[in-house]
PDB file of N, CA and C in Angstrom:
ATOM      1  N   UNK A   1      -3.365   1.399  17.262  1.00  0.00           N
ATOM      2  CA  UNK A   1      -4.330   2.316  16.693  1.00  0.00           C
ATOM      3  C   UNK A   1      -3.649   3.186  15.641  1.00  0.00           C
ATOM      4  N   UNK A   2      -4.294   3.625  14.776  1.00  0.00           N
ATOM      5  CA  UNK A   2      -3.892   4.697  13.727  1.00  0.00           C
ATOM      6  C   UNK A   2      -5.078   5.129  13.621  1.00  0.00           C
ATOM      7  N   UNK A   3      -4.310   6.945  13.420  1.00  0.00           N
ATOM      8  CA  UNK A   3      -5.992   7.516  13.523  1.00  0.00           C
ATOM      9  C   UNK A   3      -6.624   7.987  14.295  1.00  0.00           C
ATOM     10  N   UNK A   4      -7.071   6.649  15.454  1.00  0.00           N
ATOM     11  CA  UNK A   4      -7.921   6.684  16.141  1.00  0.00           C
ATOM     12  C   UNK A   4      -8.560   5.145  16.583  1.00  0.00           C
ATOM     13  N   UNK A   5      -8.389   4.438  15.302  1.00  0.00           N
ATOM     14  CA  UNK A   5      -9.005   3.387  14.476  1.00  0.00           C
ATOM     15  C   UNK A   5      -7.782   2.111  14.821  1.00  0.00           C
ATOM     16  N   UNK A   6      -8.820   1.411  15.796  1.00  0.00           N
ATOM     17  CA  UNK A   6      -7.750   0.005  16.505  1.00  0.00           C
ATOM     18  C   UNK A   6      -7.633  -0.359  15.047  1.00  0.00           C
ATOM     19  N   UNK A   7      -6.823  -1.486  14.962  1.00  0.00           N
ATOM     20  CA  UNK A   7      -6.412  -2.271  13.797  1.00  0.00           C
ATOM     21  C   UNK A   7      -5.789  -3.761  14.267  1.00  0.00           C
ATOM     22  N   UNK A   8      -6.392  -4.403  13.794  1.00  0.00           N
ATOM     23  CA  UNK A   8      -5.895  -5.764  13.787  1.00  0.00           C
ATOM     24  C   UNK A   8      -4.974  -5.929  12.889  1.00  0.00           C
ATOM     25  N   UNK A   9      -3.737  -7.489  13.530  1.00  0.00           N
ATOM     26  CA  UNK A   9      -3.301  -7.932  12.444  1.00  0.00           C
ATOM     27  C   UNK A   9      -3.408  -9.364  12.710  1.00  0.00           C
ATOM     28  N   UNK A  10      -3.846 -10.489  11.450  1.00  0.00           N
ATOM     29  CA  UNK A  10      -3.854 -11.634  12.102  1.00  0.00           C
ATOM     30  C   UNK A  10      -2.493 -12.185  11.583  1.00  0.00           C
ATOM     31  N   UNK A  11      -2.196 -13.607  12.264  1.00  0.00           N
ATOM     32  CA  UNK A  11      -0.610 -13.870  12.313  1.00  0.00           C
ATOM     33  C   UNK A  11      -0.226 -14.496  10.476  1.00  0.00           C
ATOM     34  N   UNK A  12      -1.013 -14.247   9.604  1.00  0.00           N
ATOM     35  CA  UNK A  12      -0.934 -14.623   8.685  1.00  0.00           C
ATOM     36  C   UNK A  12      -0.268 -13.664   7.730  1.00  0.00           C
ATOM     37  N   UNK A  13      -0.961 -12.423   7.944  1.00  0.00           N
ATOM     38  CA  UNK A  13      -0.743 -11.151   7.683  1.00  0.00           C
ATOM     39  C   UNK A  13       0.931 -11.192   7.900  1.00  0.00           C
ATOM     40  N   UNK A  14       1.492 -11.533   9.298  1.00  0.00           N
ATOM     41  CA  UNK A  14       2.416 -11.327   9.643  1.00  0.00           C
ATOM     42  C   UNK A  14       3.419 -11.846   8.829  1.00  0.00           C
ATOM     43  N   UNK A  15       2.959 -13.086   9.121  1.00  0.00           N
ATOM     44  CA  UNK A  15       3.747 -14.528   8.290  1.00  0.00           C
ATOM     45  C   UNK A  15       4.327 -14.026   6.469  1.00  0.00           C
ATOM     46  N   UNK A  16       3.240 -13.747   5.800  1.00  0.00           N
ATOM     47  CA  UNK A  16       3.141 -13.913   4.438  1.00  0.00           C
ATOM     48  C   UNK A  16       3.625 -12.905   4.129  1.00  0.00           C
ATOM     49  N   UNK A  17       3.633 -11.479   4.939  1.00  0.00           N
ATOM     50  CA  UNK A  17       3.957  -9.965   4.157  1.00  0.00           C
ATOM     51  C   UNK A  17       4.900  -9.299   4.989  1.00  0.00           C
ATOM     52  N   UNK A  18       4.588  -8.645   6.641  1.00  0.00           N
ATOM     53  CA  UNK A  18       5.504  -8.661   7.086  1.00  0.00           C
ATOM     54  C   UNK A  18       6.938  -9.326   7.311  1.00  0.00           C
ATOM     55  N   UNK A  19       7.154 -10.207   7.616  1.00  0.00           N
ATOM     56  CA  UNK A  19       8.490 -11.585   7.197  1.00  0.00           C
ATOM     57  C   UNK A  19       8.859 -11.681   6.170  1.00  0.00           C
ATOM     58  N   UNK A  20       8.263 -11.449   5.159  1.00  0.00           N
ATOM     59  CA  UNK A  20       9.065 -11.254   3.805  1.00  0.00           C
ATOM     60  C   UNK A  20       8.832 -10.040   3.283  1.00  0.00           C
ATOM     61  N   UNK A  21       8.471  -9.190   3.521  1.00  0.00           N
ATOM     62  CA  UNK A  21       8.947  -7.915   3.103  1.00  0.00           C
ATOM     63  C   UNK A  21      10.562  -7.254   3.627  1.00  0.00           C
ATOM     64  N   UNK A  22      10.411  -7.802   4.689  1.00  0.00           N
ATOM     65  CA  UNK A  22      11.385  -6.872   5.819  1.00  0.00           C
ATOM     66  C   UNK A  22      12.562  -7.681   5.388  1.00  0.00           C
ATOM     67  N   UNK A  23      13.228  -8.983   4.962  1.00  0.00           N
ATOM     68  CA  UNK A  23      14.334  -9.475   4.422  1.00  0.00           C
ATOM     69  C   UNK A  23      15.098  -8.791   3.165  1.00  0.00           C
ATOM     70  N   UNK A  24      13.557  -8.566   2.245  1.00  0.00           N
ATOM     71  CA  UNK A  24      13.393  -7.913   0.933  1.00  0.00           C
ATOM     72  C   UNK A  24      14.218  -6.698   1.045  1.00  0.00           C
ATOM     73  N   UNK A  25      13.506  -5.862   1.979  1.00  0.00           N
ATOM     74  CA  UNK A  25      13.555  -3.991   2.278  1.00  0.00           C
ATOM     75  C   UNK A  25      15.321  -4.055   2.832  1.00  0.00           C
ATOM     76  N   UNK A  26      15.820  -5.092   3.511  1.00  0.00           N
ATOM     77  CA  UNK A  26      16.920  -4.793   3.879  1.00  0.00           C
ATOM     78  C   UNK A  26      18.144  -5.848   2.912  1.00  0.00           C
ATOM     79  N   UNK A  27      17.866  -6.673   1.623  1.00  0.00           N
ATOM     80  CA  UNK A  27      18.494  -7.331   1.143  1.00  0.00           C
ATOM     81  C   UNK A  27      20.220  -6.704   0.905  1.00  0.00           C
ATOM     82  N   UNK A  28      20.299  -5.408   0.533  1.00  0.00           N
ATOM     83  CA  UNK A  28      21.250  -4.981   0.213  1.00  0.00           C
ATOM     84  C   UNK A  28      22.118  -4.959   1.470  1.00  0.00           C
ATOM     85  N   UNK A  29      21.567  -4.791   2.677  1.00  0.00           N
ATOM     86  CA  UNK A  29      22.360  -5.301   3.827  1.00  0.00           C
ATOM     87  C   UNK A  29      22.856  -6.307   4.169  1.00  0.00           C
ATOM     88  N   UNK A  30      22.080  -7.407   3.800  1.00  0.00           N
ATOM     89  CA  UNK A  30      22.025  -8.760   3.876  1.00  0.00           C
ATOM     90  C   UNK A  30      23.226  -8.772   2.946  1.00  0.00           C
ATOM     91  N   UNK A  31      23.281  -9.002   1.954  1.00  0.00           N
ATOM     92  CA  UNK A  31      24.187  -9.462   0.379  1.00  0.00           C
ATOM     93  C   UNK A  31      25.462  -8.893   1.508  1.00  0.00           C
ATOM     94  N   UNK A  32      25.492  -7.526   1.715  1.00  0.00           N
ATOM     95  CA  UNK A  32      26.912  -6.741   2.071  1.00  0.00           C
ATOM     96  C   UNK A  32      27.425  -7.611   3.244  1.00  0.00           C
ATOM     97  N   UNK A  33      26.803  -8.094   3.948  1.00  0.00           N
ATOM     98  CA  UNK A  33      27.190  -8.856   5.313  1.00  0.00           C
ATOM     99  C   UNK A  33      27.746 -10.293   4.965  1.00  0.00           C
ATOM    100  N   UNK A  34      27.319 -10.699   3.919  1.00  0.00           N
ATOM    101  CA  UNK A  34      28.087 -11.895   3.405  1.00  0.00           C
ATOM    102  C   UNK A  34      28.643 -11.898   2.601  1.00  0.00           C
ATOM    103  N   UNK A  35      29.180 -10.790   2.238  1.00  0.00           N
ATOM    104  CA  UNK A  35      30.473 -10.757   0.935  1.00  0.00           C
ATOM    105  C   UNK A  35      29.739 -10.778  -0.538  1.00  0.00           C
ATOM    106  N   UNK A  36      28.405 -10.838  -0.269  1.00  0.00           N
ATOM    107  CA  UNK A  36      27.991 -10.931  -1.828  1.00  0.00           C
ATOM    108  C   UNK A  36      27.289  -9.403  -2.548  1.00  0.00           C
ATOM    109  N   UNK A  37      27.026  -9.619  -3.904  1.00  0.00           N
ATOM    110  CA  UNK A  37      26.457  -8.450  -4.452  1.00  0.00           C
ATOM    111  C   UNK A  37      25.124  -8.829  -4.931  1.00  0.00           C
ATOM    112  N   UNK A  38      23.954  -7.825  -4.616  1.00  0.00           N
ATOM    113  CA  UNK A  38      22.989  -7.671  -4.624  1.00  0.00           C
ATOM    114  C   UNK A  38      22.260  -8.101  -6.236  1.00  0.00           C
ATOM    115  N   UNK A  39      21.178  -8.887  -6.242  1.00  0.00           N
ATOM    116  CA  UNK A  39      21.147  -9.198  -8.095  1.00  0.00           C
ATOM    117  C   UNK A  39      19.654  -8.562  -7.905  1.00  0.00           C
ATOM    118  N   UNK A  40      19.220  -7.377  -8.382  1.00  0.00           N
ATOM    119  CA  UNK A  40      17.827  -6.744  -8.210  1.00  0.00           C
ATOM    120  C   UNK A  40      17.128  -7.106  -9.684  1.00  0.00           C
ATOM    121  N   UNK A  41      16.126  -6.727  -9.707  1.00  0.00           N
ATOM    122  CA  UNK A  41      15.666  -7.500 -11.255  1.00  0.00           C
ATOM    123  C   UNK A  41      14.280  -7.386 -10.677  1.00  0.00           C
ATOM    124  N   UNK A  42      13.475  -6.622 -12.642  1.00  0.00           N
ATOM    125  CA  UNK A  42      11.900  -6.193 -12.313  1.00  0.00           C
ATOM    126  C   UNK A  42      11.282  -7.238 -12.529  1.00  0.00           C
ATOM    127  N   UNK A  43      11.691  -8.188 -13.119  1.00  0.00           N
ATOM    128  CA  UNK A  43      10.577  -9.523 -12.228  1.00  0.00           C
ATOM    129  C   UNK A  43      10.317  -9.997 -11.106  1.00  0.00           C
ATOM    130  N   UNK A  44      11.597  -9.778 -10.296  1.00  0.00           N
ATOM    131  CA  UNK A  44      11.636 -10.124  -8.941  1.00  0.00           C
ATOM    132  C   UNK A  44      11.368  -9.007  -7.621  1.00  0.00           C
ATOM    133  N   UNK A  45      12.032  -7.756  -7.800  1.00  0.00           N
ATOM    134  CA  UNK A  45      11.710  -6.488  -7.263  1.00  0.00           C
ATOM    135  C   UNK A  45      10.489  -5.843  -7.447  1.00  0.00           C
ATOM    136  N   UNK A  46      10.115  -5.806  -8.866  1.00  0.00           N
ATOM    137  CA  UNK A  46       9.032  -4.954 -10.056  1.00  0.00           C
ATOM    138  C   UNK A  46       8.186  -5.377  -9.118  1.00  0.00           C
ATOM    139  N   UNK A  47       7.438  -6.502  -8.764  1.00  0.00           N
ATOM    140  CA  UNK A  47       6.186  -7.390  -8.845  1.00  0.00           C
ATOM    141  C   UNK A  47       6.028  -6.875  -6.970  1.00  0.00           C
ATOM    142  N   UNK A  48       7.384  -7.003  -6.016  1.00  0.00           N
ATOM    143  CA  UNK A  48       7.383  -6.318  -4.897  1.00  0.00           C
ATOM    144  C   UNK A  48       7.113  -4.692  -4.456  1.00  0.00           C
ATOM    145  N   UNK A  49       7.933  -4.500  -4.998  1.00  0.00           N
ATOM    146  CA  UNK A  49       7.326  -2.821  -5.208  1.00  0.00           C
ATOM    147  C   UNK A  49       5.707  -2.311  -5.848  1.00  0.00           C
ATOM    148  N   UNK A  50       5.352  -3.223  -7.067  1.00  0.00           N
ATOM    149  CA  UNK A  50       4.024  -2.653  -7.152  1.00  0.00           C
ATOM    150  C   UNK A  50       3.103  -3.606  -6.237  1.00  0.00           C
ATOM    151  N   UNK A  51       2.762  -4.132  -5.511  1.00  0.00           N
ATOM    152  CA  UNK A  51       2.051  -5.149  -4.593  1.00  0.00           C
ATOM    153  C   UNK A  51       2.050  -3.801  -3.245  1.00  0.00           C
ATOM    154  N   UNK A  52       3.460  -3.515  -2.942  1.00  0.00           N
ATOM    155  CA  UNK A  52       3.254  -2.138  -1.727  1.00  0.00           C
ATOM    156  C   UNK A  52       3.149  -1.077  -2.241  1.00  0.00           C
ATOM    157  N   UNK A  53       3.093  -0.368  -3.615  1.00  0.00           N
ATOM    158  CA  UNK A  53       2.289   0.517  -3.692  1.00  0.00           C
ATOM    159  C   UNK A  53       1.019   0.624  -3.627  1.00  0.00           C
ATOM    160  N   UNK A  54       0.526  -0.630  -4.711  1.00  0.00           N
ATOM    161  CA  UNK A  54      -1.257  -0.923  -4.769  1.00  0.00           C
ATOM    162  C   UNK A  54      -1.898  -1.177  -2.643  1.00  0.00           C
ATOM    163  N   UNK A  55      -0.960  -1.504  -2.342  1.00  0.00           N
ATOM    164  CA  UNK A  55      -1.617  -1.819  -0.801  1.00  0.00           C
ATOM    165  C   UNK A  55      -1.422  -0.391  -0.325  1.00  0.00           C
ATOM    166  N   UNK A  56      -0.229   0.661  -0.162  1.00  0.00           N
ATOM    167  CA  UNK A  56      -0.331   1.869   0.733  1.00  0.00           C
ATOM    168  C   UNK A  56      -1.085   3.049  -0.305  1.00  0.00           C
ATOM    169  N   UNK A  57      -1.436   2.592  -1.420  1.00  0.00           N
ATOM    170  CA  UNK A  57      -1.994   3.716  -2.136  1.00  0.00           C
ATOM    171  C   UNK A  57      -3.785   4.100  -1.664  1.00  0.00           C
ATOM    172  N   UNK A  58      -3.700   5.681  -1.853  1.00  0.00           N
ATOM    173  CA  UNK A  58      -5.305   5.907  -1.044  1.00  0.00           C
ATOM    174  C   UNK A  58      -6.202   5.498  -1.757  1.00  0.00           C
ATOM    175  N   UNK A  59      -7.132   5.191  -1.217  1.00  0.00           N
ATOM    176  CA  UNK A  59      -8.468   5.046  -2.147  1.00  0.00           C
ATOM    177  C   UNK A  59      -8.926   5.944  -3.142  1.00  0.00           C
ATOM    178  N   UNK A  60      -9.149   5.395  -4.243  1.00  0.00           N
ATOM    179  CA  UNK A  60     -10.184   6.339  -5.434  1.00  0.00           C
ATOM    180  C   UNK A  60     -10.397   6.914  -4.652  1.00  0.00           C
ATOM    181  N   UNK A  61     -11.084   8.367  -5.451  1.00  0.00           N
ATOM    182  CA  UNK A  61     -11.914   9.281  -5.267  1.00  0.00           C
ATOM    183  C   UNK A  61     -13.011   8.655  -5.401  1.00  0.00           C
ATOM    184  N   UNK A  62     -13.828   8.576  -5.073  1.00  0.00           N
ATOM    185  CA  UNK A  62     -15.306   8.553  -5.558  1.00  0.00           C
ATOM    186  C   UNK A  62     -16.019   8.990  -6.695  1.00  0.00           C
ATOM    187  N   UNK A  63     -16.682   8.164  -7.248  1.00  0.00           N
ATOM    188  CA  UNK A  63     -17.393   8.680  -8.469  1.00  0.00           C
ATOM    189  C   UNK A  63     -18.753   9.302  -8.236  1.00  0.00           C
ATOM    190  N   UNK A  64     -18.699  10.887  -8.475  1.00  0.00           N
ATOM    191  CA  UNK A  64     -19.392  11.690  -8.182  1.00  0.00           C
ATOM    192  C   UNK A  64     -20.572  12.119  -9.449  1.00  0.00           C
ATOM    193  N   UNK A  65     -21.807  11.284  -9.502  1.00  0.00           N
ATOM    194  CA  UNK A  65     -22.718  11.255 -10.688  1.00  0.00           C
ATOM    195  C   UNK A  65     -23.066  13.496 -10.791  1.00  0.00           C
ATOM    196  N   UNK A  66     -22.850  13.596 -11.860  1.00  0.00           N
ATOM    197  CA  UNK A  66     -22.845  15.176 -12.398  1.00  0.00           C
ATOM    198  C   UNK A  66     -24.374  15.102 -12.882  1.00  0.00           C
ATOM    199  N   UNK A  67     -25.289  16.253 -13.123  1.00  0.00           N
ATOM    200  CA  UNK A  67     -26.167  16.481 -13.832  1.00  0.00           C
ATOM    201  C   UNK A  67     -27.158  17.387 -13.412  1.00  0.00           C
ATOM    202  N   UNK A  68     -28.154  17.681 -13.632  1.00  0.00           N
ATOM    203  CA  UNK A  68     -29.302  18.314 -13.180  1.00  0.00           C
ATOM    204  C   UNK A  68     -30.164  17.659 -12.203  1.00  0.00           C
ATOM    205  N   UNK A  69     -30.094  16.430 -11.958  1.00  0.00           N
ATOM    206  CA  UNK A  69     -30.242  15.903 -10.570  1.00  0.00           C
ATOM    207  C   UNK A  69     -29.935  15.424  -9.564  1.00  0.00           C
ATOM    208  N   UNK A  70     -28.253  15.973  -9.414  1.00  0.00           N
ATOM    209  CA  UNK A  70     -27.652  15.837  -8.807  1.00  0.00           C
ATOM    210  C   UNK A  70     -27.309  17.467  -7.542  1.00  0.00           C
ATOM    211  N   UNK A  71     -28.051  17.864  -7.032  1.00  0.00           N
ATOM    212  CA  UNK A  71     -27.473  19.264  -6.074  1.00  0.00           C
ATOM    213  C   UNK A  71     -26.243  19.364  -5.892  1.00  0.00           C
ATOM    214  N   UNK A  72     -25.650  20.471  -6.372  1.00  0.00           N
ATOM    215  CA  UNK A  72     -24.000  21.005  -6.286  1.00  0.00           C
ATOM    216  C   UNK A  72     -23.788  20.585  -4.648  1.00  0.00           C
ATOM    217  N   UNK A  73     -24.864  20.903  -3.339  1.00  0.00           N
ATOM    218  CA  UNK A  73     -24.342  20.811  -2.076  1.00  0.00           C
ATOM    219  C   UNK A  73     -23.846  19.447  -2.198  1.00  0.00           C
ATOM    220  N   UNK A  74     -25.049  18.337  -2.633  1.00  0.00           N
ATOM    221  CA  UNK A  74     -24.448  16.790  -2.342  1.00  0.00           C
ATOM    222  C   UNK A  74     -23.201  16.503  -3.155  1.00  0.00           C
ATOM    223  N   UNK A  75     -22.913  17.084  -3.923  1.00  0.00           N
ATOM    224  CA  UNK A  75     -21.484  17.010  -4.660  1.00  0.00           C
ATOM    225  C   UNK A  75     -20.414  17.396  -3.769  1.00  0.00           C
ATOM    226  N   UNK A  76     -20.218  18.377  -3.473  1.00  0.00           N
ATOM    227  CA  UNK A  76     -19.413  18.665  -2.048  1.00  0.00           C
ATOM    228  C   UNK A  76     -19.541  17.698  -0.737  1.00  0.00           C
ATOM    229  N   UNK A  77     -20.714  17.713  -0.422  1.00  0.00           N
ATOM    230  CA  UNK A  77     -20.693  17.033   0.722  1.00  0.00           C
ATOM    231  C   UNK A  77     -19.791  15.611   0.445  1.00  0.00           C
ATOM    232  N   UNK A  78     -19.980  14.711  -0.562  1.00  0.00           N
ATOM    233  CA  UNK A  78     -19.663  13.675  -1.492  1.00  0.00           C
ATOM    234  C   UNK A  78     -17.795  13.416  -1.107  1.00  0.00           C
ATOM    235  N   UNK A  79     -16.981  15.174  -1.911  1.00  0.00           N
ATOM    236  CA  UNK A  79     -16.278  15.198  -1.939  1.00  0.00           C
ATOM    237  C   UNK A  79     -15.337  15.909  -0.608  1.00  0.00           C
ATOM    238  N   UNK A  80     -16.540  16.194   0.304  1.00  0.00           N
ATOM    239  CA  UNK A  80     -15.384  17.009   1.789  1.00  0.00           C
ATOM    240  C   UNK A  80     -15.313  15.050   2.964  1.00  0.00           C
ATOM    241  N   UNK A  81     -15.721  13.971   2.507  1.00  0.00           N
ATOM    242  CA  UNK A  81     -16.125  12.993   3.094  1.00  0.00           C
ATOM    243  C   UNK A  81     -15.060  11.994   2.356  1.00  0.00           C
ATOM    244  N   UNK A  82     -14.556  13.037   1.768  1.00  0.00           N
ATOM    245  CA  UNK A  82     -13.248  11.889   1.153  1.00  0.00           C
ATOM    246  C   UNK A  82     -12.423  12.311   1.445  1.00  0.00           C
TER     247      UNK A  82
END
């Protein structure tokens, strides 16, 4: 649970992102344990790092329509629900 809020994971999830993230996140350990040096590079890192930002990043805000028929309360309400 997180939250509150059970959460599934199916074993694919596991397979494809967990399992290769976690080799990734600890490579520089890896390289040091076998005598080698680490070759990082933003084609290869770049493309990893923005894939787990775009996934842990929060959701938009909401687009909150402005005008004279819109009530200031439902604007708030809109924005205390985010």
């Amino acid at each position: 649970m997180i939250n509150g809020v059970p959460e599934t994971w199916s074993i694919g999830c596991l397979i494809d992102v967990i399992l290769t993230r976690d080799p990734w996140m600890h490579r520089l350990d890896l390289a040091r344990a076998i005598g080698q040096t680490a070759v990082l590079t933003a084609d290869h890192d770049g493309v990893i790092v923005a894939d787990i930002a775009a996934e842990w990043a929060p959701p938009a805000r909401p687009v909150v329509p402005t005008g004279a028929h819109w009530p200031f309360r439902r604007q708030l309400e809109l924005w205390q629900r985010w």
